[in-house]
C-alpha atoms as a PDB file:
ATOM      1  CA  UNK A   1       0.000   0.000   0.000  1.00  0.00           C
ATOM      2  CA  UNK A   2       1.358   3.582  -0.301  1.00  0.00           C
ATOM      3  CA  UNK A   3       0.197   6.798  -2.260  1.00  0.00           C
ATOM      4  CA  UNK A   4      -0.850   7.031  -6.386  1.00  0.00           C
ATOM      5  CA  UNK A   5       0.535  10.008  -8.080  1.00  0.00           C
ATOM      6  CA  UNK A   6      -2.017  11.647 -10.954  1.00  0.00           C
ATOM      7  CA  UNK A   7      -0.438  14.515 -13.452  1.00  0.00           C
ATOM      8  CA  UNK A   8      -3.867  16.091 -14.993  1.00  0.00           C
ATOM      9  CA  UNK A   9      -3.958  18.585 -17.807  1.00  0.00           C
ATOM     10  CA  UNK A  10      -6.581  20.963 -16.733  1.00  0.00           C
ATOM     11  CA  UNK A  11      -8.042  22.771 -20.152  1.00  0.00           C
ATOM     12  CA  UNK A  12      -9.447  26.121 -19.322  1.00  0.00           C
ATOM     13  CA  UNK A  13     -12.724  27.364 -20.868  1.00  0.00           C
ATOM     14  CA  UNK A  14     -11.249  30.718 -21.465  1.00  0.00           C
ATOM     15  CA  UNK A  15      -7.489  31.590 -21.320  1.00  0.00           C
ATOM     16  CA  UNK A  16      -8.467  34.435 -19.502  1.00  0.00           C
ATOM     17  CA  UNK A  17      -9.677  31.998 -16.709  1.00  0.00           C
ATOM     18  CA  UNK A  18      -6.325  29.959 -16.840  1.00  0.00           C
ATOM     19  CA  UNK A  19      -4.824  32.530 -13.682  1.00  0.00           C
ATOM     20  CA  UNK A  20      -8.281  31.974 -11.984  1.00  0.00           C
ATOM     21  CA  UNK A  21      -8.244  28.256 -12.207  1.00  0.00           C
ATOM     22  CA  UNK A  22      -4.544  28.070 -10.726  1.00  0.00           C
ATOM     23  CA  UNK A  23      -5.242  29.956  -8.192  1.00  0.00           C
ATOM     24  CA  UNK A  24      -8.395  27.827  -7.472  1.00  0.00           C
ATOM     25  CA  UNK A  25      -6.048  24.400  -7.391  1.00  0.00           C
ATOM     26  CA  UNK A  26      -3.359  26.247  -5.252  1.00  0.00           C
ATOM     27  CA  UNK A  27      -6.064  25.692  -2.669  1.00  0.00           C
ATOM     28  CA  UNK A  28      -6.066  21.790  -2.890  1.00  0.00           C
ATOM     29  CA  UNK A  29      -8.812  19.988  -2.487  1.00  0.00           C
ATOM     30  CA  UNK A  30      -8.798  18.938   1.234  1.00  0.00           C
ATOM     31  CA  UNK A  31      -7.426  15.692   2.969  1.00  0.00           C
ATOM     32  CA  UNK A  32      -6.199  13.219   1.769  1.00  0.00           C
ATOM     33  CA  UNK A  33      -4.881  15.197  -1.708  1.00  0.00           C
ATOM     34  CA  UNK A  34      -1.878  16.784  -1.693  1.00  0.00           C
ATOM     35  CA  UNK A  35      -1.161  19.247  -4.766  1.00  0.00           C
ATOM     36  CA  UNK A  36       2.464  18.100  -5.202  1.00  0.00           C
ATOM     37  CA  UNK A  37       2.814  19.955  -9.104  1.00  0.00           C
ATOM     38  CA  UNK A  38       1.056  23.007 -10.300  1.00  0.00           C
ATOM     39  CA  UNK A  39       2.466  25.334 -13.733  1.00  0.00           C
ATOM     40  CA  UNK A  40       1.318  27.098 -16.497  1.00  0.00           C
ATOM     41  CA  UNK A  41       2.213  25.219 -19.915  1.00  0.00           C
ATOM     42  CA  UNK A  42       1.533  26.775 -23.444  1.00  0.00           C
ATOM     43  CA  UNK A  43       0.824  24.020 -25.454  1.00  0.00           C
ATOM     44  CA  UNK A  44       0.286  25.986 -29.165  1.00  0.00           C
ATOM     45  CA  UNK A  45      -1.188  29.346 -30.608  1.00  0.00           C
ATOM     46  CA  UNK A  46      -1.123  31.396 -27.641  1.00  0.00           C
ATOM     47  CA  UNK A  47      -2.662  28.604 -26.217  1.00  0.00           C
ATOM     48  CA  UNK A  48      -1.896  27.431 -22.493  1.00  0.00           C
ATOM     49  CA  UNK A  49      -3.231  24.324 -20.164  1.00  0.00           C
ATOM     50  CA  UNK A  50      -2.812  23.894 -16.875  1.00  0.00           C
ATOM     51  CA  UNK A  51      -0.194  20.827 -14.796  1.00  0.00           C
ATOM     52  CA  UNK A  52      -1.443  19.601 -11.870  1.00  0.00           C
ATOM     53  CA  UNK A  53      -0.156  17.068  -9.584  1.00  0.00           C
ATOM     54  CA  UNK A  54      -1.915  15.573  -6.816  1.00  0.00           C
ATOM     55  CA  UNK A  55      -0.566  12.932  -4.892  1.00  0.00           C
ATOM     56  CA  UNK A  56      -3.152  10.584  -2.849  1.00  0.00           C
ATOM     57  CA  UNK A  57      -3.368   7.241  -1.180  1.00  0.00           C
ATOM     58  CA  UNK A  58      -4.243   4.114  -2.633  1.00  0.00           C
ATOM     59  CA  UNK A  59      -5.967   2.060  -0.410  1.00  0.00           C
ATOM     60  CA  UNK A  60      -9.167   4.457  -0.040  1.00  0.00           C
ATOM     61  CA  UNK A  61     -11.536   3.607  -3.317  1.00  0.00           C
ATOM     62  CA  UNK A  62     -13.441   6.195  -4.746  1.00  0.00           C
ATOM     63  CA  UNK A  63     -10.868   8.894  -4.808  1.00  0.00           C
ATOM     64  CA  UNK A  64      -9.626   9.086  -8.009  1.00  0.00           C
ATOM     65  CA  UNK A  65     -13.142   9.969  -9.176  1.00  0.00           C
ATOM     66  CA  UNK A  66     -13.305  12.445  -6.624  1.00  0.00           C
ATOM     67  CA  UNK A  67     -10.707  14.132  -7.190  1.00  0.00           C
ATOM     68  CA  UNK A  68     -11.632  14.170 -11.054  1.00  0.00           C
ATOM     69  CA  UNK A  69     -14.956  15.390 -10.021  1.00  0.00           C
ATOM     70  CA  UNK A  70     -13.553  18.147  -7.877  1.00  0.00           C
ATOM     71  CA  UNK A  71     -11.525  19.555 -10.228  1.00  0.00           C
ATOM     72  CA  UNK A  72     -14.299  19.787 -13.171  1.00  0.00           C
ATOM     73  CA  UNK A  73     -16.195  21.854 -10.754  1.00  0.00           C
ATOM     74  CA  UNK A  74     -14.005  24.401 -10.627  1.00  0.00           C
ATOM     75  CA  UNK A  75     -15.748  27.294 -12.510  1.00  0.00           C
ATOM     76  CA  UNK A  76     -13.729  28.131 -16.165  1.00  0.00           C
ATOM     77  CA  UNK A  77     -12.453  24.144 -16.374  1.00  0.00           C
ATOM     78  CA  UNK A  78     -13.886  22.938 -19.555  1.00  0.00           C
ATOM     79  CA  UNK A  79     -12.101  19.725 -19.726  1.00  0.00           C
ATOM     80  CA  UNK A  80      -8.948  17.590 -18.147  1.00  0.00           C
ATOM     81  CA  UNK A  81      -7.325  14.984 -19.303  1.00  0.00           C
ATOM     82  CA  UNK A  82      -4.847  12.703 -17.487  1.00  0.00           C
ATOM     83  CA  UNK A  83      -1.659  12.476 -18.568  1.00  0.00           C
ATOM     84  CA  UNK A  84      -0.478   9.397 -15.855  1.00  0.00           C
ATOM     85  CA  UNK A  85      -1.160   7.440 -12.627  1.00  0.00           C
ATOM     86  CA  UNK A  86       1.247   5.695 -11.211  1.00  0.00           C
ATOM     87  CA  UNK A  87       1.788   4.120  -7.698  1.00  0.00           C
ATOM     88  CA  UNK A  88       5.043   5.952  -5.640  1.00  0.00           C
END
C-alpha cells in the first residue's frame, strides 16, 4: 500500500480563466490530496493548459473519481485529461 501520483492537464474554458483556475487548485482539495505539481504550460497558438499534480493514497476507493470530479467543478475548467497514474 502507499500513495498514487495523478499529473492532470486541466483545459481552461477561457485563457483568460487559466490565472483563476490556478489559483483555485493552489487551494487543494482537502485531505487526503496533496497538490504536489502546479504550472502554467503553453501548449500551441497562444494557447496554455494547466499541470497539476496531486498525490493521494491508494488504499481508499473512490478517490480518483473524486478528485476528477472536484476539479471539473471548478468554474472556467472545460475539460482535463490525465496524462499518468502511477503508484510511488
Amino acid at each position: 500500500m502507499g500513495d498514487i501520483l495523478s499529473v492532470y492537464k486541466v483545459y481552461p474554458e477561457e485563457i483568460e480563466d487559466i490565472d483563476k483556475i490556478k489559483e483555485s487548485l493552489e487551494k487543494g482539495f482537502g485531505d487526503p490530496f496533496k497538490v504536489a505539481k502546479l504550472e502554467i504550460e503553453p501548449i500551441a497558438f497562444g494557447l496554455k493548459v494547466i499541470k497539476l499534480g496531486v498525490v493521494f493514497p491508494d488504499k481508499i476507493d473512490g478517490l480518483l473519481d473524486k478528485l476528477e470530479d472536484a476539479i471539473k467543478a471548478i468554474d472556467g475548467v472545460r475539460d482535463i485529461e490525465i496524462e499518468v497514474s502511477t503508484l510511488l
